[in-house]
Protein backbone atom coordinates (compact mmCIF):
# COMPACT_ATOMS: atom_id res chain seq x y z
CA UNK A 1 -2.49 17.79 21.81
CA UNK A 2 -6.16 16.47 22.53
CA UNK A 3 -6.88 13.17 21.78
CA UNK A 4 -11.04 13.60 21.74
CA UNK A 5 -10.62 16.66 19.57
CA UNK A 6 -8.33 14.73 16.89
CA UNK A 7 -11.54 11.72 16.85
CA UNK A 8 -13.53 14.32 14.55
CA UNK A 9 -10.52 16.54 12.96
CA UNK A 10 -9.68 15.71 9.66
CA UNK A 11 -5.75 14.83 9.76
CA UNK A 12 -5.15 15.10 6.14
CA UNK A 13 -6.97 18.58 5.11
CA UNK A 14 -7.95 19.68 1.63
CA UNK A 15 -6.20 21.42 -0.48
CA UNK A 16 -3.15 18.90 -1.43
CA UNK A 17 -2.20 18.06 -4.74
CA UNK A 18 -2.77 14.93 -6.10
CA UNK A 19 -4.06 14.42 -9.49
CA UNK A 20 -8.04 14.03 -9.44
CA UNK A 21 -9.37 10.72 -8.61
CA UNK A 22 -5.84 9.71 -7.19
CA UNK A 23 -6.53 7.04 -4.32
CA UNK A 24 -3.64 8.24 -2.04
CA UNK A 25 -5.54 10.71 -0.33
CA UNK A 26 -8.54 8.65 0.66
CA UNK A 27 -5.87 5.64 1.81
CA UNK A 28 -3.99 7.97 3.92
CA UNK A 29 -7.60 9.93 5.26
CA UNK A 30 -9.46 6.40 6.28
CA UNK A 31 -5.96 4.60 7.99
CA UNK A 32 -6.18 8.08 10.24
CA UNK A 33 -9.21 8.09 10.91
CA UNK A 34 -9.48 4.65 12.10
CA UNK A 35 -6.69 5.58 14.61
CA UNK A 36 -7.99 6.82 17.83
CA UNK A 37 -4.89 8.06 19.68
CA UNK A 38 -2.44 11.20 18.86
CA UNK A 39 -0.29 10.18 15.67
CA UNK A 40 2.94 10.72 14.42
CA UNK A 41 3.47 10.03 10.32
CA UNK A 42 6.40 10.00 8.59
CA UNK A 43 6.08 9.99 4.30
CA UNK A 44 8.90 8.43 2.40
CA UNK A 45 9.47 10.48 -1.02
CA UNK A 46 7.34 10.11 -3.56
CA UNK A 47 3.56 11.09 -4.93
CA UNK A 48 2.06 11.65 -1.21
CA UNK A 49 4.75 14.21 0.04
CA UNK A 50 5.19 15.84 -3.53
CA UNK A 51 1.61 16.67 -3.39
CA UNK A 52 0.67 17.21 0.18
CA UNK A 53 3.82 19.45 1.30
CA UNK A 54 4.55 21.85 -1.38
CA UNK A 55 6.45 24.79 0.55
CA UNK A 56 5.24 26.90 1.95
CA UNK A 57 2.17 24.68 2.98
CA UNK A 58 0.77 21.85 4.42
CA UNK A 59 -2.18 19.27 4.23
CA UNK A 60 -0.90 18.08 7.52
CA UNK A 61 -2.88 18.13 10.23
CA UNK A 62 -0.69 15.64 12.40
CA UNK A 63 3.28 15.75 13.06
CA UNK A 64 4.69 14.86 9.63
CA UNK A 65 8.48 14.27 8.15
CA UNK A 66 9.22 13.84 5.39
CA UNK A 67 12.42 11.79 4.06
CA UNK A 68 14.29 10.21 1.73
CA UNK A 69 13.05 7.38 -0.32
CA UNK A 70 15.59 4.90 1.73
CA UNK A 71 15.36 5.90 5.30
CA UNK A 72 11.51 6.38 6.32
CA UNK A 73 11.23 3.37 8.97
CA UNK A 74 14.84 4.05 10.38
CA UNK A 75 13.44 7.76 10.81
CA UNK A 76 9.82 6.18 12.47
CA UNK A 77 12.59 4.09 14.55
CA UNK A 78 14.27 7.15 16.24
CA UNK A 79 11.06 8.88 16.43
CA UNK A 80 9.53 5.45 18.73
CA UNK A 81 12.65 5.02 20.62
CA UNK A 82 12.73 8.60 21.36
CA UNK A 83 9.37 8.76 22.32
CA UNK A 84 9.32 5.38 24.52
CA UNK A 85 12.21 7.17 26.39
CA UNK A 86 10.81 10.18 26.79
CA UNK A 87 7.71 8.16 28.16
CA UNK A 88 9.81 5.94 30.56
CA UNK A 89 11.30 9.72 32.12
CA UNK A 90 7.73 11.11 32.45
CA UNK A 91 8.25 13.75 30.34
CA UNK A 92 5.39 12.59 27.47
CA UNK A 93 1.81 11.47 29.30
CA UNK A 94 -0.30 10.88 26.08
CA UNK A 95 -0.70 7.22 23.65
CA UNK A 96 1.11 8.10 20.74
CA UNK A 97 0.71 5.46 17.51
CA UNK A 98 3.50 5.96 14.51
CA UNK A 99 2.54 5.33 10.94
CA UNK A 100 4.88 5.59 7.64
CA UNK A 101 3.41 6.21 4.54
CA UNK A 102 5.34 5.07 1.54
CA UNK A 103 5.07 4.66 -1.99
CA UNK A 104 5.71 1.05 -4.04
CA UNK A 105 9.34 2.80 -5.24
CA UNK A 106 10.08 3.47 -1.52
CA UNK A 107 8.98 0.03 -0.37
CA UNK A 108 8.84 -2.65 -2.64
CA UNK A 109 12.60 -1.06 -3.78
CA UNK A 110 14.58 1.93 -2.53
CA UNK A 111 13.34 1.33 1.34
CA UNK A 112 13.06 -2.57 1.73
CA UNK A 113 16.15 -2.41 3.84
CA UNK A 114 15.73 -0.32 5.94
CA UNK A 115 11.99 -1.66 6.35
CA UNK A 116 13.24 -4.86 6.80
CA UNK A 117 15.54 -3.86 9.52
CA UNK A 118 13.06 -1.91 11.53
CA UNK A 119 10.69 -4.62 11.25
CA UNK A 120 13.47 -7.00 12.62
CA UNK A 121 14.38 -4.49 15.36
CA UNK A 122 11.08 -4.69 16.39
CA UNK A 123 9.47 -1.01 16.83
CA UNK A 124 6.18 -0.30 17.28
CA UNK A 125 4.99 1.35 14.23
CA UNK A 126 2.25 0.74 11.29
CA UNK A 127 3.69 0.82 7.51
CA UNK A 128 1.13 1.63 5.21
CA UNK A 129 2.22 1.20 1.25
CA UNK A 130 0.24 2.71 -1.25
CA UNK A 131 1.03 1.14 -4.27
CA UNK A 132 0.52 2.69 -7.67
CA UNK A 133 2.71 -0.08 -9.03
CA UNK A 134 5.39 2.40 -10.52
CA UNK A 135 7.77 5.55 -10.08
CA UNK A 136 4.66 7.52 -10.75
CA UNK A 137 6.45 10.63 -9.01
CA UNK A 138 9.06 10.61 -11.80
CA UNK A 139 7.19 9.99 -14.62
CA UNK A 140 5.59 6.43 -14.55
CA UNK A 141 8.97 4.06 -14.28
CA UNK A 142 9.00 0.63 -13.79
CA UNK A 143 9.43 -1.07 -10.20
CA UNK A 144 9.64 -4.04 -8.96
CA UNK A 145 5.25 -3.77 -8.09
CA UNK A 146 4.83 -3.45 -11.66
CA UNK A 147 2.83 -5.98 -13.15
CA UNK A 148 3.60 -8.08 -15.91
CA UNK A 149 2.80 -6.65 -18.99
CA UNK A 150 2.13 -3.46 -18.02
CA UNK A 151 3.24 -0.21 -20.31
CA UNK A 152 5.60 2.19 -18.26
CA UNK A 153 7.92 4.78 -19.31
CA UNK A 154 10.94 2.32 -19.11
CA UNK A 155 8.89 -0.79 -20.54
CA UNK A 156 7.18 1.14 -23.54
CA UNK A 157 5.34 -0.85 -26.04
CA UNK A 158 6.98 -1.57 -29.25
CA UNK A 159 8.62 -4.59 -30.32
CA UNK A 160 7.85 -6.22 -27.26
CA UNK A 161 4.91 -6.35 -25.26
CA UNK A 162 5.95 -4.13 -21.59
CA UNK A 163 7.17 -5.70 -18.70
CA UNK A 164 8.39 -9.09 -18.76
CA UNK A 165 9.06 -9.82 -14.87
CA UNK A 166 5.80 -10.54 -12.67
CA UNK A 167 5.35 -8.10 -10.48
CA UNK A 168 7.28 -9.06 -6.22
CA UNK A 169 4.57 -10.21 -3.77
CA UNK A 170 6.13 -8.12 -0.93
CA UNK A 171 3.21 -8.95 1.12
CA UNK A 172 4.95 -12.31 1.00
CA UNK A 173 8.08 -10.80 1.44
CA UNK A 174 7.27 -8.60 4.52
CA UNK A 175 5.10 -12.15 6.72
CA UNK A 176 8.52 -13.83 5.85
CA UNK A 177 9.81 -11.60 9.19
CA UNK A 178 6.97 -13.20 11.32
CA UNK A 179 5.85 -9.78 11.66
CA UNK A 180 2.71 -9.88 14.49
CA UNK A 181 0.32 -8.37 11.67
CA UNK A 182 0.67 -8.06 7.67
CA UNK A 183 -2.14 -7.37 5.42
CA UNK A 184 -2.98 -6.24 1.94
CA UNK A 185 -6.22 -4.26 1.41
CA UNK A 186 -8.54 -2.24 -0.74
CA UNK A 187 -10.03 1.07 -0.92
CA UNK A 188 -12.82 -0.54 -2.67
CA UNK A 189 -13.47 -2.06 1.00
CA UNK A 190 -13.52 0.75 2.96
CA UNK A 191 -15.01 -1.31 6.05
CA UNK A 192 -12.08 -3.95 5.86
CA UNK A 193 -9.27 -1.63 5.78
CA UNK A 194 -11.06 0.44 8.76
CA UNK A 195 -10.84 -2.89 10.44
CA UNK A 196 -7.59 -3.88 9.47
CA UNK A 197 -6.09 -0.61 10.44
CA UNK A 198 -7.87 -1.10 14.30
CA UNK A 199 -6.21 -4.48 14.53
CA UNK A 200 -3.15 -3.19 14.20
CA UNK A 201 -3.04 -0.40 16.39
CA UNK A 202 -3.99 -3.42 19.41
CA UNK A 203 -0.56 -4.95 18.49
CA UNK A 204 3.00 -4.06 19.97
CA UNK A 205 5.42 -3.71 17.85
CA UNK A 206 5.49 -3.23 13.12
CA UNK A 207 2.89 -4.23 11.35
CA UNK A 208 2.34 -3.71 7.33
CA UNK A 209 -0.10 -3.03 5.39
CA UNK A 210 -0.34 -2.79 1.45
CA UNK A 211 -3.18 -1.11 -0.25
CA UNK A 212 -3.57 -1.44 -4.26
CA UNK A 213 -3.53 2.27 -5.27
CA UNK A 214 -5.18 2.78 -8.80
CA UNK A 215 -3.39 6.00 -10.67
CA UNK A 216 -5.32 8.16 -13.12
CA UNK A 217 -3.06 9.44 -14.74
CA UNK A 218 -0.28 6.44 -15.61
CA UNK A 219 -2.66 3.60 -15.60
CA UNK A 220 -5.05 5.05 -18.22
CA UNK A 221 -8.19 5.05 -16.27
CA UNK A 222 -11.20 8.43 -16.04
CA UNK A 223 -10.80 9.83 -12.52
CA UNK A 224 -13.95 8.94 -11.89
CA UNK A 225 -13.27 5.06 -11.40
CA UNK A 226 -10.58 4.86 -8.70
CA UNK A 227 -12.86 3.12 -6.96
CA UNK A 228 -14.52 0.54 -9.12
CA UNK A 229 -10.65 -0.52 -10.84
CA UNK A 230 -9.42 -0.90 -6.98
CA UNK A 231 -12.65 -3.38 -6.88
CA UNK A 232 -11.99 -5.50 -10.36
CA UNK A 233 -8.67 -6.22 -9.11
CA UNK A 234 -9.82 -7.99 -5.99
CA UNK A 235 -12.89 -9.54 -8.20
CA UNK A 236 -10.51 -11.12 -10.41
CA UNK A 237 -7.67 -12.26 -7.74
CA UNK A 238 -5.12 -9.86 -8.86
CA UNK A 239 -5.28 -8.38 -5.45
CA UNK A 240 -7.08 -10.48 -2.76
CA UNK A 241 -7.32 -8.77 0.41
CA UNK A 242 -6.34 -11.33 3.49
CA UNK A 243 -4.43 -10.93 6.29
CA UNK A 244 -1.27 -12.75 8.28
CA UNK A 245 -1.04 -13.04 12.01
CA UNK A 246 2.42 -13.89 13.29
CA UNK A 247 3.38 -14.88 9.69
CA UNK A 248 1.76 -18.12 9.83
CA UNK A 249 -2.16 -17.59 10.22
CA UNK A 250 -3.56 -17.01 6.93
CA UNK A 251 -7.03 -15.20 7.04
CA UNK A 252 -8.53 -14.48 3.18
CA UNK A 253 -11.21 -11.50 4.24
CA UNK A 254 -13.14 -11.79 1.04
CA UNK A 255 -13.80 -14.53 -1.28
CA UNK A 256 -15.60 -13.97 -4.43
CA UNK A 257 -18.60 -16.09 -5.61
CA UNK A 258 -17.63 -15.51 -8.98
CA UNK A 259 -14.00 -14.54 -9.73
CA UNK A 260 -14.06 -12.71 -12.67
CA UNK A 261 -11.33 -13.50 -15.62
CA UNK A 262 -8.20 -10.79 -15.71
CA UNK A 263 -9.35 -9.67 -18.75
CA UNK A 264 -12.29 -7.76 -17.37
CA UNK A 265 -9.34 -6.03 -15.35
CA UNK A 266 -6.98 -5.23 -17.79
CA UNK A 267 -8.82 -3.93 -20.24
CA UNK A 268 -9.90 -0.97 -17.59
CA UNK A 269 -6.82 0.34 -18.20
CA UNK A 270 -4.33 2.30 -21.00
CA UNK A 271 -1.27 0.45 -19.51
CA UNK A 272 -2.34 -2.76 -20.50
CA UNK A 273 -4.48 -1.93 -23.70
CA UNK A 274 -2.04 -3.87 -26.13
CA UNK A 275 -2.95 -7.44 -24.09
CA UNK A 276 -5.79 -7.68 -25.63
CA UNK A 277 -4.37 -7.77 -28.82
CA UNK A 278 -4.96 -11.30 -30.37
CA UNK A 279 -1.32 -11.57 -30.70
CA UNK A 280 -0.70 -11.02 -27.18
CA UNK A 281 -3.22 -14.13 -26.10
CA UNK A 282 -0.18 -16.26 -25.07
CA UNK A 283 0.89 -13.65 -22.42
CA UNK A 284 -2.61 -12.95 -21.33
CA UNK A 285 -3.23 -16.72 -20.65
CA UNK A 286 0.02 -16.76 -18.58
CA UNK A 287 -1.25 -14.08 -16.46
CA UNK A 288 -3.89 -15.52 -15.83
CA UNK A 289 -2.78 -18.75 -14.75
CA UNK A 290 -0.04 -17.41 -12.08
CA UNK A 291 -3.22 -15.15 -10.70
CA UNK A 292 -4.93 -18.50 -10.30
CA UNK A 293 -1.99 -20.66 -9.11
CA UNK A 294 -0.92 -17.65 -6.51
CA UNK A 295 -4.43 -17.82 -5.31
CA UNK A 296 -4.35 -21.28 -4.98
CA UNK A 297 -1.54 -21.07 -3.39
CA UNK A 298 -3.40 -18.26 -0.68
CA UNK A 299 -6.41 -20.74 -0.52
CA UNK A 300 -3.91 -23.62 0.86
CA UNK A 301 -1.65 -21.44 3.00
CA UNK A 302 -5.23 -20.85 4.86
CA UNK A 303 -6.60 -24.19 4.97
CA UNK A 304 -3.21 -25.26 6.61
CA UNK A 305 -2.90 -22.37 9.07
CA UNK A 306 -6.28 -22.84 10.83
């Protein structure tokens, strides 16, 4: 494979799947593209593989497997050990870097173990979650990324108001390994996650990163405004892009002059349309103050780390 002639080659071609205005494709096309050497990519289950390797084709451009929801970083890990042996014999001359893909239902849930265990192994790979903050492959369940009082299949409106639980901070979860490089990014800052991506392909060993992935079709929003709902939710704090080094530097990349109040978010979208119902005030105020205490929260965990 040539390296120079994979700089300008599109690695995820047209023609997939995904539902118009879907932000997996351009998440998955700008972390490639940011990566200079030959690539390997593994895709847990869910919305990305469904749509991108429907036999008998394939947007791939780049080595790609596919596997089960549970087992995509224990697959990267035989891929990298294979490979670093191969290397060690002679037998493989070029850079390779190894990315996963995976979905919030195949991170945040069904693959945190074996995540966790790779990460603690310590192989060389990037994980990249894309998270749509459901089972959007199966119809729009809840998971454990969902956000409090969001509408999904399994937290319909009716009596009550969606989902009660806030959603996991596995960004959180993930710099509790120490991990050399964790992140959490935005499509909305294309520059940043370019950047972010680069960083971590200077670093032996995992490194995670966890892009907010608006959904047209379960979160209620016109395809058209991927873009600008990926950008309200770091305006308002719901998802501030920073970055942890060694899971103790704290780095916040953007900090907005002007936050913006949650409701300008929520109101964006279908899923969350019955917040704004008066009678719903109480649960809107108590989203908003955990956005503000978790940021809070961010703010210190910098101040103290540098």
């Amino acid at each position: 494979m040539n390296t120079n002639n994979m700089k300008n080659r599109e690695r995820l071609a047209s023609g997939h799947r995904t539902c118009p205005g879907c932000a997996i494709p351009i998440i998955v096309r700008t972390v490639l593209s940011a990566i200079n050497e030959d690539v390997v990519v593994v895709g847990a289950t869910g919305c990305m593989e469904v749509t991108t390797t429907i036999y008998p084709y394939t947007s791939w451009n780049v080595p790609f497997m596919h596997n089960a929801f549970e087992n995509a970083t224990a697959t990267i890990s035989g891929i990298e050990s294979a490979y670093k042996a191969l290397k060690a014999k002679g037998n493989i001359k070029n850079n390779i870097k190894f990315v996963v893909f995976g979905g919030d239902g195949g991170t945040y849930d069904i693959g945190l173990q074996s995540l966790s265990g790779a990460i603690e192994r310590g192989h060389d790979f990037l994980y990249v979650c894309y998270d749509n903050e459901a089972y959007q492959n199966t119809g729009n369940q809840r998971s454990s990324a969902s956000p409090k009082g969001s509408k999904t299949s399994t937290t319909p409106i009716g009596k009550y108001f969606g989902k009660y639980e806030y959603r996991k901070d596995l960004t959180k979860v993930i710099a509790g390994h120490n991990i050399a490089y964790c992140a959490q990014a935005s499509i909305a800052f294309m520059d940043d996650l370019i950047n972010k991506v680069k960083k971590a392909m200077t670093i032996k060993g995992p490194k995670f990163i966890n892009v907010l992935s608006p959904c047209t079709r379960y979160w209620g929003i016109d395809q058209s405004q991927t873009v600008d709902i990926a950008k309200l939710a770091v305006e308002t704090n719901f998802w501030p892009i920073y970055e942890i080094e060694n899971g103790k530097k704290y780095t916040i990349n953007l900090k907005n002059h002007k936050t913006l109040p949650i409701t300008e978010y929520l109101k964006t979208q279908a899923r969350f349309k019955h917040l704004l119902n008066p009678v719903n005030k109480k649960i809107v105020d108590d989203i908003q103050n955990h956005i503000d205490e978790e940021y809070k929260y961010l703010l210190k965990l910098e101040q103290i780390s540098n």
